[in-house]
PDB file of N, CA and C in Angstrom:
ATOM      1  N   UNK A   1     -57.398  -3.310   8.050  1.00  0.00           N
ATOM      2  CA  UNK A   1     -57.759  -2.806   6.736  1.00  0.00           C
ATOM      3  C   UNK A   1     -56.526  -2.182   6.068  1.00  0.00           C
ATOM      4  N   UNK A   2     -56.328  -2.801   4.956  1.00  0.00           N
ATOM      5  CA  UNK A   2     -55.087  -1.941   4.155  1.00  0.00           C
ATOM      6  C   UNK A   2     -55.545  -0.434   3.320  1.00  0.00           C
ATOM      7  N   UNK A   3     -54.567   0.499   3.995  1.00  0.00           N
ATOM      8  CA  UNK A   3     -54.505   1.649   3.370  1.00  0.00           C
ATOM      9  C   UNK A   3     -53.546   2.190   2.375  1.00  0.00           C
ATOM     10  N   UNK A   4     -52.998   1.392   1.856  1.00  0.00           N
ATOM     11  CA  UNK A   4     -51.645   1.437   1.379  1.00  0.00           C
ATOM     12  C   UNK A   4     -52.448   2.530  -0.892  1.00  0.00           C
ATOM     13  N   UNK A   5     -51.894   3.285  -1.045  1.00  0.00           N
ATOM     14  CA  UNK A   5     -51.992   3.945  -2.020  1.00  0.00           C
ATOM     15  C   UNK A   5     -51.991   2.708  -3.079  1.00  0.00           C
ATOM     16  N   UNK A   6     -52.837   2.995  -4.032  1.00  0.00           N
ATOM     17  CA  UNK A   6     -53.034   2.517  -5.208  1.00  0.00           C
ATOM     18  C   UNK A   6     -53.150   3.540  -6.829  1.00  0.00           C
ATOM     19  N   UNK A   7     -53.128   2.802  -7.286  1.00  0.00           N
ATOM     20  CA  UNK A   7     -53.356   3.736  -8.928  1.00  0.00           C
ATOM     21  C   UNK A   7     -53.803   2.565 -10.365  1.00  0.00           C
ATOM     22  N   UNK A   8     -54.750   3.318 -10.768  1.00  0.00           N
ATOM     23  CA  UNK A   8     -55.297   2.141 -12.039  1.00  0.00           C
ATOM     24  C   UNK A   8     -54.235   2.980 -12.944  1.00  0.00           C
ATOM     25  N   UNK A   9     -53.754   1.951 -13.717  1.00  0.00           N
ATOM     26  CA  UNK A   9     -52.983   2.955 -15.107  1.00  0.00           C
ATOM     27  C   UNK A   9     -53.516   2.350 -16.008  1.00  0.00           C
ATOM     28  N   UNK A  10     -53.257   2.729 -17.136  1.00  0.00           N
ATOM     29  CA  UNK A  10     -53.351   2.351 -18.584  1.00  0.00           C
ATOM     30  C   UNK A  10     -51.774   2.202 -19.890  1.00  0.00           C
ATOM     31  N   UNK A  11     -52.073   0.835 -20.626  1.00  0.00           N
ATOM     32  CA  UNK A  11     -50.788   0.848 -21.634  1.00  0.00           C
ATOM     33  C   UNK A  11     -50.892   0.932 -23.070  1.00  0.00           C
ATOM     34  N   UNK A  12     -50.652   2.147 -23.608  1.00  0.00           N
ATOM     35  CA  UNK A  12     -50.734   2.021 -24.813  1.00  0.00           C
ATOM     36  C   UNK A  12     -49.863   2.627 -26.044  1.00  0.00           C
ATOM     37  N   UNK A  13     -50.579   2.317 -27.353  1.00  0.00           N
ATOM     38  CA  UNK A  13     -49.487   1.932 -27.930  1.00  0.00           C
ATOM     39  C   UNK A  13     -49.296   3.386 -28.817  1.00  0.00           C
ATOM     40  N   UNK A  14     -47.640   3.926 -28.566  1.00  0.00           N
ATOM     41  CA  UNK A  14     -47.357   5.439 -28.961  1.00  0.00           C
ATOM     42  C   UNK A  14     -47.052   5.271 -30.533  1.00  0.00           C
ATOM     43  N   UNK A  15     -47.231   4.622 -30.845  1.00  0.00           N
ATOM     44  CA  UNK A  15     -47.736   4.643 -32.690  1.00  0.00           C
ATOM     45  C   UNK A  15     -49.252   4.674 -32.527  1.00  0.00           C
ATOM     46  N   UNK A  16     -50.205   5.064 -32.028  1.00  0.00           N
ATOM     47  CA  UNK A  16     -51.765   4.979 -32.363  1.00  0.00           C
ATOM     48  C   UNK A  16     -52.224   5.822 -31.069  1.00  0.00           C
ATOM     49  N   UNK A  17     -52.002   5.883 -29.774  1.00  0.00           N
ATOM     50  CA  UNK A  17     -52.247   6.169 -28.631  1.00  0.00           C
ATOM     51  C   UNK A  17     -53.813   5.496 -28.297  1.00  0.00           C
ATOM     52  N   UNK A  18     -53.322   4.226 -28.940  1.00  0.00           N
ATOM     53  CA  UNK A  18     -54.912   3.223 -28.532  1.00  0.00           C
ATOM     54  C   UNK A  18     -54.239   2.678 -27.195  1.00  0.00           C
ATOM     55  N   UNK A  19     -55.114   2.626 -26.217  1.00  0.00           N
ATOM     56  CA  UNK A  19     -54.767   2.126 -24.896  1.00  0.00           C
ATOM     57  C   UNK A  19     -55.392   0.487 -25.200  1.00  0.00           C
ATOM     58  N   UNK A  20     -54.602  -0.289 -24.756  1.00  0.00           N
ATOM     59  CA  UNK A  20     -54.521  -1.059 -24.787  1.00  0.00           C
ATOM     60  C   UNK A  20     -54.110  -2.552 -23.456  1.00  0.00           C
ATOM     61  N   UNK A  21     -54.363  -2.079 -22.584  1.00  0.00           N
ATOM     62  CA  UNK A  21     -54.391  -2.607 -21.630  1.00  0.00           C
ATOM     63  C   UNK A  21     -54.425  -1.526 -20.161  1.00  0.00           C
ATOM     64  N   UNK A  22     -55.847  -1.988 -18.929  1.00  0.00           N
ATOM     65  CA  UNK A  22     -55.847  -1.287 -17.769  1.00  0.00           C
ATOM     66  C   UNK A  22     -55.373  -2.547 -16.414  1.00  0.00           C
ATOM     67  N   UNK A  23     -54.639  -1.613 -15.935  1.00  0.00           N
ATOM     68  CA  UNK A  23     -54.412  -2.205 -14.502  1.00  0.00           C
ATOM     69  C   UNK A  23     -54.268  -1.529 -13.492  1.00  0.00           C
ATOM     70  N   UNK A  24     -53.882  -2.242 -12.364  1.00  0.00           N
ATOM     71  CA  UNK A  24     -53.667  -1.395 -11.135  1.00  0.00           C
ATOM     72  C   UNK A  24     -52.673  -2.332 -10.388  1.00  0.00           C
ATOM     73  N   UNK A  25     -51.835  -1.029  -9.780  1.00  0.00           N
ATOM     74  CA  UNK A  25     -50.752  -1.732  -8.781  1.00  0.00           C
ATOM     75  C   UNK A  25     -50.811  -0.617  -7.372  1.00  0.00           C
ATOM     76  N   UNK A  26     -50.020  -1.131  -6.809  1.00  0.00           N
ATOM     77  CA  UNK A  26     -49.703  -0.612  -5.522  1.00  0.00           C
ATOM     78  C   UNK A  26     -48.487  -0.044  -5.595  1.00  0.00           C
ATOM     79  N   UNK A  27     -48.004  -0.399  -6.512  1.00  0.00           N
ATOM     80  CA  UNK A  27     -46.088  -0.018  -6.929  1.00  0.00           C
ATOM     81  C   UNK A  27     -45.711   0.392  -7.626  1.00  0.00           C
ATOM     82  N   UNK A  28     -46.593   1.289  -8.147  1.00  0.00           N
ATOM     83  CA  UNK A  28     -46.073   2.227  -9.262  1.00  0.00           C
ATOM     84  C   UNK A  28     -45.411   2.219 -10.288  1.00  0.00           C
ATOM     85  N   UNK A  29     -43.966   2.899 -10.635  1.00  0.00           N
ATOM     86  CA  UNK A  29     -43.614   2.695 -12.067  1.00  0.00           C
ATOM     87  C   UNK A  29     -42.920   0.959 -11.906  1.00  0.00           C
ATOM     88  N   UNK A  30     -42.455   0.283 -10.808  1.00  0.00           N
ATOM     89  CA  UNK A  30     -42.261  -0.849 -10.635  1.00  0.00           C
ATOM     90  C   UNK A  30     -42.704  -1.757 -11.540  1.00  0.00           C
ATOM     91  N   UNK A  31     -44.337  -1.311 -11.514  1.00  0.00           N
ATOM     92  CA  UNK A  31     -45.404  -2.699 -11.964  1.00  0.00           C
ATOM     93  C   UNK A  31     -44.780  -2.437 -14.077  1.00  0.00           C
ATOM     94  N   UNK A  32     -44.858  -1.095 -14.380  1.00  0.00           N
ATOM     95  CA  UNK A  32     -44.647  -1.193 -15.921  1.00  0.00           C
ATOM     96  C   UNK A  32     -43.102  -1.864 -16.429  1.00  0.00           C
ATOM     97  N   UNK A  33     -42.151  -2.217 -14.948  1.00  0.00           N
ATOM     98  CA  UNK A  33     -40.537  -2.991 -15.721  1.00  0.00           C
ATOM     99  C   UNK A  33     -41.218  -4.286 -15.539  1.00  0.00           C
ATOM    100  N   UNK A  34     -42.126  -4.451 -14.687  1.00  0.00           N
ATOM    101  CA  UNK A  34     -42.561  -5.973 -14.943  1.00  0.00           C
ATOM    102  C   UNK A  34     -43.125  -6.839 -16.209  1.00  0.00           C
ATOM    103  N   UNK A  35     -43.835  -6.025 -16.496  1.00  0.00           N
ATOM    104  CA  UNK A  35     -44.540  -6.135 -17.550  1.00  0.00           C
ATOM    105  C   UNK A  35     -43.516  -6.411 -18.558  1.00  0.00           C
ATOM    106  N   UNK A  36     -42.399  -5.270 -18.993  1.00  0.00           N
ATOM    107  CA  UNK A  36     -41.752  -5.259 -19.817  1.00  0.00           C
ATOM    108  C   UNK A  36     -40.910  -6.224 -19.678  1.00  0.00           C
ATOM    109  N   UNK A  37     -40.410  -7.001 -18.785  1.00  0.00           N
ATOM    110  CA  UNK A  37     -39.604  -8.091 -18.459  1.00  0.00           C
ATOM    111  C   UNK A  37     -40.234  -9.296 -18.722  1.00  0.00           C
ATOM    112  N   UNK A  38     -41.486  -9.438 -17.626  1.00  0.00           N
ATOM    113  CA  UNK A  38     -42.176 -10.606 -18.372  1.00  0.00           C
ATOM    114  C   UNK A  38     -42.778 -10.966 -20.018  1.00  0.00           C
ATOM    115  N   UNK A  39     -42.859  -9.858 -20.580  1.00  0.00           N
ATOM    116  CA  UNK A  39     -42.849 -10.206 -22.097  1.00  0.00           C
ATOM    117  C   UNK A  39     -41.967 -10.521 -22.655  1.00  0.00           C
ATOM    118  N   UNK A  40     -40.277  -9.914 -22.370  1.00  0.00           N
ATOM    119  CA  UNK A  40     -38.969 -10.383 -22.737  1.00  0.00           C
ATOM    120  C   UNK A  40     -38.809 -11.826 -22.520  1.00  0.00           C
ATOM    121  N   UNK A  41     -38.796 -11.951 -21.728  1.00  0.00           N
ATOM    122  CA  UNK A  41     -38.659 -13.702 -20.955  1.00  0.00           C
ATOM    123  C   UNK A  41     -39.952 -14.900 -21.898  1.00  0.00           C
ATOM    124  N   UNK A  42     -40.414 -13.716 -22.641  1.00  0.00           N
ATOM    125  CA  UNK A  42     -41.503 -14.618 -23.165  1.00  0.00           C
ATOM    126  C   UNK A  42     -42.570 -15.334 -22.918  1.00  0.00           C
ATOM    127  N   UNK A  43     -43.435 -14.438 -22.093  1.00  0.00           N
ATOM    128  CA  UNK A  43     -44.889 -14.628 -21.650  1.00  0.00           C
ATOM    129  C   UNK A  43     -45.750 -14.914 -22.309  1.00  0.00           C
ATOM    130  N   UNK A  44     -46.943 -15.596 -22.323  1.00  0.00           N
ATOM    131  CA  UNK A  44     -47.621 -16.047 -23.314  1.00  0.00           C
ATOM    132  C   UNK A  44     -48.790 -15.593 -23.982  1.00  0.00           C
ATOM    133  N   UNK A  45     -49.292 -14.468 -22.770  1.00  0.00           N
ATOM    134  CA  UNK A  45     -50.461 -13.972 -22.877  1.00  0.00           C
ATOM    135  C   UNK A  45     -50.772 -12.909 -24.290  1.00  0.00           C
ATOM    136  N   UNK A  46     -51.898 -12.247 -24.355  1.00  0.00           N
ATOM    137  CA  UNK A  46     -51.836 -11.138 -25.509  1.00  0.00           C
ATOM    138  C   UNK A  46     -51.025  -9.818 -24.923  1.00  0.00           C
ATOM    139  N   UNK A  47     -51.308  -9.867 -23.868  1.00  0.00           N
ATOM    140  CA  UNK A  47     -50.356  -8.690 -23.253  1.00  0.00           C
ATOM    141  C   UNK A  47     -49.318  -8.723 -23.586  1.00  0.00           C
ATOM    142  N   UNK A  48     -48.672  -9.884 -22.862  1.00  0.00           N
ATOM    143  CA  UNK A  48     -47.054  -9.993 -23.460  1.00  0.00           C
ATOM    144  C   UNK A  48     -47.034  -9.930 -24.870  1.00  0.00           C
ATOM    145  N   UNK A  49     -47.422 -10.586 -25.727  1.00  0.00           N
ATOM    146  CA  UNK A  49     -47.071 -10.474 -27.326  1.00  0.00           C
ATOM    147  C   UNK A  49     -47.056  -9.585 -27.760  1.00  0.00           C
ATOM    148  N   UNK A  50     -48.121  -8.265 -27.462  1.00  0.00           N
ATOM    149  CA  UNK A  50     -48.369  -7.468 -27.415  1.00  0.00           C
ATOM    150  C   UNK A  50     -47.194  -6.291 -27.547  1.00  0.00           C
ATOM    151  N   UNK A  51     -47.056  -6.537 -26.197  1.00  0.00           N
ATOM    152  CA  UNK A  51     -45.607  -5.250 -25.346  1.00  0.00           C
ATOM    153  C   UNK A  51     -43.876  -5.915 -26.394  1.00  0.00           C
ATOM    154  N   UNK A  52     -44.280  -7.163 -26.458  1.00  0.00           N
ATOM    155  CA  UNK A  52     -43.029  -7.492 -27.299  1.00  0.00           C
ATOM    156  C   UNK A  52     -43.018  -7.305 -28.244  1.00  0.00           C
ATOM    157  N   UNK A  53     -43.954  -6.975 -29.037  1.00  0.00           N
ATOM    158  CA  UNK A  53     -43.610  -6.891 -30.512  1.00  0.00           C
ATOM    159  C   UNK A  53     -43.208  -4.958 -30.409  1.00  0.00           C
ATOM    160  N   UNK A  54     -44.328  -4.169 -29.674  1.00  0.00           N
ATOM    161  CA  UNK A  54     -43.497  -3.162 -29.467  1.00  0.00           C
ATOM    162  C   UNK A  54     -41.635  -2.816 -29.296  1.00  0.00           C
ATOM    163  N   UNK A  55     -41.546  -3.643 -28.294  1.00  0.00           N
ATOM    164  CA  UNK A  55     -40.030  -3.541 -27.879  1.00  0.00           C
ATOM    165  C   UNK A  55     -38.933  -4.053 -28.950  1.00  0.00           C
ATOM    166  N   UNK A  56     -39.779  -5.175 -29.331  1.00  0.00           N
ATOM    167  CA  UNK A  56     -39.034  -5.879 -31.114  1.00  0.00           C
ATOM    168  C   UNK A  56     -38.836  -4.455 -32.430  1.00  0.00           C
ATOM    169  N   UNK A  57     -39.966  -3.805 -31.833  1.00  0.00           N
ATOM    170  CA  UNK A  57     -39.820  -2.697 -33.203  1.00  0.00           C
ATOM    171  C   UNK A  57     -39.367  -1.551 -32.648  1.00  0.00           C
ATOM    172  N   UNK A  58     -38.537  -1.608 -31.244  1.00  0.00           N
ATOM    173  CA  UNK A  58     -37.580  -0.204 -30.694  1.00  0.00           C
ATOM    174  C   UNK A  58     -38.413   0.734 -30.134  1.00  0.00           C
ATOM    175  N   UNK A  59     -39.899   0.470 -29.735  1.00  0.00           N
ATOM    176  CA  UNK A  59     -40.294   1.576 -29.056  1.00  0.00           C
ATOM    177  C   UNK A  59     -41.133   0.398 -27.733  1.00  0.00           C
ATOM    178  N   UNK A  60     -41.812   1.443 -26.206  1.00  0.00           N
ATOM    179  CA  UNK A  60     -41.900   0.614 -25.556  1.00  0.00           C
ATOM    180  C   UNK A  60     -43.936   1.110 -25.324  1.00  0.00           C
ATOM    181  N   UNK A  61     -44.354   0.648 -24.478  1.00  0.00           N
ATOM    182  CA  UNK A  61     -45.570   0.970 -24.158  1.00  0.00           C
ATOM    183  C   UNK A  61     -45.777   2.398 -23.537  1.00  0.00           C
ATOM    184  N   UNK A  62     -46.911   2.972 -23.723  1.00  0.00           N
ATOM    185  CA  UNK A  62     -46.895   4.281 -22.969  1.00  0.00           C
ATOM    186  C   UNK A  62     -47.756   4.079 -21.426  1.00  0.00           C
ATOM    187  N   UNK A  63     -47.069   4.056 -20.407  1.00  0.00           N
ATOM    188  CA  UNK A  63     -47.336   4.263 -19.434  1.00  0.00           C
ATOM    189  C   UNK A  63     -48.217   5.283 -18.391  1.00  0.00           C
ATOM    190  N   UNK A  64     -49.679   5.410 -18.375  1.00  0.00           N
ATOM    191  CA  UNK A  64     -50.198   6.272 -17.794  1.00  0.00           C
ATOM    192  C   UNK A  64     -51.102   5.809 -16.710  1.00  0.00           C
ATOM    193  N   UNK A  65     -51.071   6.776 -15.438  1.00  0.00           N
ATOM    194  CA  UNK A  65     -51.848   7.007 -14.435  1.00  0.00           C
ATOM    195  C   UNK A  65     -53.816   7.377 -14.997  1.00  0.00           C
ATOM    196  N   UNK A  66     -54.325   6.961 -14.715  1.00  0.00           N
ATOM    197  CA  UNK A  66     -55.625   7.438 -15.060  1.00  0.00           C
ATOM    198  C   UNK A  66     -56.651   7.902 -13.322  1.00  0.00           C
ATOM    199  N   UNK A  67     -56.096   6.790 -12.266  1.00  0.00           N
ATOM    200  CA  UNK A  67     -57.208   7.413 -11.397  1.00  0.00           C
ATOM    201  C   UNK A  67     -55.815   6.531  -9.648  1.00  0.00           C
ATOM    202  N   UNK A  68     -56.080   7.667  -8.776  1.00  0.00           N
ATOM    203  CA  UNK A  68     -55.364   7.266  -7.746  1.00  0.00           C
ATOM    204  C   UNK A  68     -56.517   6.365  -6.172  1.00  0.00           C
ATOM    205  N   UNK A  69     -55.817   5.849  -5.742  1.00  0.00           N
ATOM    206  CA  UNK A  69     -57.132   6.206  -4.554  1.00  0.00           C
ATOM    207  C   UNK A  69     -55.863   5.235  -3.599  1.00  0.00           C
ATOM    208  N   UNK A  70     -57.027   5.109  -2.062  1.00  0.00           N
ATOM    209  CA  UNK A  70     -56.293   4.312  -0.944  1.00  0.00           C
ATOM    210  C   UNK A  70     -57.007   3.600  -0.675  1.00  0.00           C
ATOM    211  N   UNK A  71     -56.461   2.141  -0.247  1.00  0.00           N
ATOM    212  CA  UNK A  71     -57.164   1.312   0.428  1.00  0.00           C
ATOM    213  C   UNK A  71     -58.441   0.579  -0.414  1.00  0.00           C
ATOM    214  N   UNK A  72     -59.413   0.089   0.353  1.00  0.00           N
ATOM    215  CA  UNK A  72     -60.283  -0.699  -0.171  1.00  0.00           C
ATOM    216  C   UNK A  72     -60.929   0.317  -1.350  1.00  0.00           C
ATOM    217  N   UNK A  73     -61.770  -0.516  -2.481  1.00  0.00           N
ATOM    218  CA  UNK A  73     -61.996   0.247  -3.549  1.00  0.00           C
ATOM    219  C   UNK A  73     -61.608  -0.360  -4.886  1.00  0.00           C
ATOM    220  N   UNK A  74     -59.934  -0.360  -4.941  1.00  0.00           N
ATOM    221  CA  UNK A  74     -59.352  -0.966  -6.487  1.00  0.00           C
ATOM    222  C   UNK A  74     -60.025  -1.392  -7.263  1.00  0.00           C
ATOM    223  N   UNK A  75     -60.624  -2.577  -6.505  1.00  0.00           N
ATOM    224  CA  UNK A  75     -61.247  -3.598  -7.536  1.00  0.00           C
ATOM    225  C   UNK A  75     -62.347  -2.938  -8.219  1.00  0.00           C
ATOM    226  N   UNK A  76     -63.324  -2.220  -7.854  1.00  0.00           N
ATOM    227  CA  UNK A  76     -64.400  -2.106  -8.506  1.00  0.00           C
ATOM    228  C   UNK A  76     -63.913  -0.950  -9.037  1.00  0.00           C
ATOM    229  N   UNK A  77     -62.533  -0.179  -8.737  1.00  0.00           N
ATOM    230  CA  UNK A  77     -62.739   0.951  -9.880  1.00  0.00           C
ATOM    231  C   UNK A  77     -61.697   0.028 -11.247  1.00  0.00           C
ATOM    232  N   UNK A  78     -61.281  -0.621 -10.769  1.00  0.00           N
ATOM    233  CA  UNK A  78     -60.320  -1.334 -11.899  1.00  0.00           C
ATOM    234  C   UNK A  78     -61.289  -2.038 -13.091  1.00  0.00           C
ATOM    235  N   UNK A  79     -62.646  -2.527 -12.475  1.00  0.00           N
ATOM    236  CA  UNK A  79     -63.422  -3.397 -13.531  1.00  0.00           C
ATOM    237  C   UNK A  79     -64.516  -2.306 -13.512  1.00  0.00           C
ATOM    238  N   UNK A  80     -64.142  -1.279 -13.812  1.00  0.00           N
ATOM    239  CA  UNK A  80     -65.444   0.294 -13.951  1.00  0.00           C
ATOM    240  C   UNK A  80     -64.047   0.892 -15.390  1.00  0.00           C
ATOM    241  N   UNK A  81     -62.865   0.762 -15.217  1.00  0.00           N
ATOM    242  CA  UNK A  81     -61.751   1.221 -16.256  1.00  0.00           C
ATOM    243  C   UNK A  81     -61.698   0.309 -17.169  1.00  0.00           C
ATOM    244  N   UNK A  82     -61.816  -0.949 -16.942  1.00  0.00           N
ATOM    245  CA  UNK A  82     -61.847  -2.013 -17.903  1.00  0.00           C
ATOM    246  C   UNK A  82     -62.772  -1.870 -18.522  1.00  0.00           C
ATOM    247  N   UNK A  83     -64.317  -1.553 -18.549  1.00  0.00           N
ATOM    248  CA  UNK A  83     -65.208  -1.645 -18.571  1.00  0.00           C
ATOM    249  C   UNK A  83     -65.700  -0.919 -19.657  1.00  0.00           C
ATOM    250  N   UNK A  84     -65.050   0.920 -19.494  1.00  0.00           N
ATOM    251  CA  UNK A  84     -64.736   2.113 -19.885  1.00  0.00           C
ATOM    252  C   UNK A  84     -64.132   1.890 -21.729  1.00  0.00           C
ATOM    253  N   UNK A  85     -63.470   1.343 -21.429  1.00  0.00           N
ATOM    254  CA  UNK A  85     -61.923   1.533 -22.517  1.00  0.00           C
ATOM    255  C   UNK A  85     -62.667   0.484 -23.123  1.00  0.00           C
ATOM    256  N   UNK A  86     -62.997  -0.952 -22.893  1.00  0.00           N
ATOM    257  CA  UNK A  86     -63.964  -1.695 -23.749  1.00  0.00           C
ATOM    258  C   UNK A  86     -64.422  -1.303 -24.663  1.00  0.00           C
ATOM    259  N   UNK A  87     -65.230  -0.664 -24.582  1.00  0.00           N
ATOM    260  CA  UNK A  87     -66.192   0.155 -25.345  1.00  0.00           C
ATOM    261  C   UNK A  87     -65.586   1.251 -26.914  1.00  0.00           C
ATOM    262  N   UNK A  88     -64.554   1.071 -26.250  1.00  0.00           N
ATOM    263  CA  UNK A  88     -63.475   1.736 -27.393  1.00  0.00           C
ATOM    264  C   UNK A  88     -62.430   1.187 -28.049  1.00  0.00           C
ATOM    265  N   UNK A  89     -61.893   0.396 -27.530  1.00  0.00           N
ATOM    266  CA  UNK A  89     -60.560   0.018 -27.414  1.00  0.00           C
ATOM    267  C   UNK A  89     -60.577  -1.390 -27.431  1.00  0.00           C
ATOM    268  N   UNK A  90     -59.045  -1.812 -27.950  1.00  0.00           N
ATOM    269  CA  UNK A  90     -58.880  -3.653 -28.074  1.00  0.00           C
ATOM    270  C   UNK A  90     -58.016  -3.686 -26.970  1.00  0.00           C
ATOM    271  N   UNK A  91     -58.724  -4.445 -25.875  1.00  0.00           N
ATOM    272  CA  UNK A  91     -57.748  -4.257 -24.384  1.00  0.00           C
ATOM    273  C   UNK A  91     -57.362  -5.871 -24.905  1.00  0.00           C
ATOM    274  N   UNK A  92     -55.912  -5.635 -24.455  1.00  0.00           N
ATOM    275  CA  UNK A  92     -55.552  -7.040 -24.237  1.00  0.00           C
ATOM    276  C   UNK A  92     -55.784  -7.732 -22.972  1.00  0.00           C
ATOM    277  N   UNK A  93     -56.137  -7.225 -22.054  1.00  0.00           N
ATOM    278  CA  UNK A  93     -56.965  -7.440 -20.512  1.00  0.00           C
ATOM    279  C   UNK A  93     -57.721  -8.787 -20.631  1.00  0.00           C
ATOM    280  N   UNK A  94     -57.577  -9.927 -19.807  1.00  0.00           N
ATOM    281  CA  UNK A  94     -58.165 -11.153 -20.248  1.00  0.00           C
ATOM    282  C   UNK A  94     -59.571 -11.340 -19.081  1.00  0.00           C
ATOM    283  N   UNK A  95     -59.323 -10.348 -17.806  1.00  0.00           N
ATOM    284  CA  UNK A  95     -60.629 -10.532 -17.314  1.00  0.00           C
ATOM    285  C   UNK A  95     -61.025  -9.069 -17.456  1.00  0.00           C
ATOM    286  N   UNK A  96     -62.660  -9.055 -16.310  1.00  0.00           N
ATOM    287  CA  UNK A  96     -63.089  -8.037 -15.978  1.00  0.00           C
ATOM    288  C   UNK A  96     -62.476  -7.216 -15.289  1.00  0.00           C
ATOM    289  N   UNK A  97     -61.115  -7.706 -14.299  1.00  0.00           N
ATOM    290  CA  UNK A  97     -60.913  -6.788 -13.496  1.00  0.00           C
ATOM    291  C   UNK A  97     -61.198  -7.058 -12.168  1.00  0.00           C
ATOM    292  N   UNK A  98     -60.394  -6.381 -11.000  1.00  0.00           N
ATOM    293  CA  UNK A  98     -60.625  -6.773  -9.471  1.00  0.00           C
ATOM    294  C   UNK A  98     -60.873  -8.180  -9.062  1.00  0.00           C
ATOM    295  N   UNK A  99     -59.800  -9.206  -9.646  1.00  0.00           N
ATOM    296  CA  UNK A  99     -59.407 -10.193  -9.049  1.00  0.00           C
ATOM    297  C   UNK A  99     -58.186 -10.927  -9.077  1.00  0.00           C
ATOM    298  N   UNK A 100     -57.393  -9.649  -8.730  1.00  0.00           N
ATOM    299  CA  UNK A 100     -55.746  -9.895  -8.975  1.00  0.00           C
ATOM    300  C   UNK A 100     -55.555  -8.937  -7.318  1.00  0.00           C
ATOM    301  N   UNK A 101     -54.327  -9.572  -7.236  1.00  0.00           N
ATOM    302  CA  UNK A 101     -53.848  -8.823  -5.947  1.00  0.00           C
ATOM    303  C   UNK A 101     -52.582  -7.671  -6.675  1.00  0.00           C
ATOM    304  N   UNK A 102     -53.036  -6.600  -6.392  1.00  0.00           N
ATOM    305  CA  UNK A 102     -52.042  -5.289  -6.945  1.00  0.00           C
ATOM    306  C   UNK A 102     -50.755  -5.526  -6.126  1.00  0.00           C
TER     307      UNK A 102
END
């Protein structure tokens, strides 16, 4: 059984502080240069277009922690955060959640 630390974060945008995309990694601030790289390189998704047009206009995504935990779990709190912010928010998030490997 993997025990390895996890964290759902959230990305959003510091002209509005609308969150705009939830995830979860295992790797911490790691997972947010990814993001920012794969939109540079020109990713296709809304995410990427998203984070790039930020970075096109000199500012970057805001990076936040919302909930920590270990081991089994992620998934269902990741599509319980997705779920959450829905309800409010234009997630660029293309699934429900908890079927990605962090």
């Amino acid at each position: 059984m993997d025990q390895r630390p996890w964290e759902i974060y959230t990305l959003s945008d510091p002209r509005t502080d609308a969150i705009r995309y939830v995830g979860v990694t295992f790797r911490a601030r790691q997972r947010f240069n990814e993001h920012l790289s794969r939109a540079m390189r020109g990713g296709k998704t809304y995410r990427d277009c998203w984070i790039r047009s930020l970075v096109n206009a000199g500012i970057r995504p805001v990076y936040q922690v919302i909930e920590h935990g270990q081991g089994d779990g992620w998934q269902d709190r990741e599509r319980f955060w997705i779920a959450h912010y829905r309800l409010e928010c234009k997630l660029t998030n293309l699934t429900d959640g908890g079927d990605g490997t962090p």
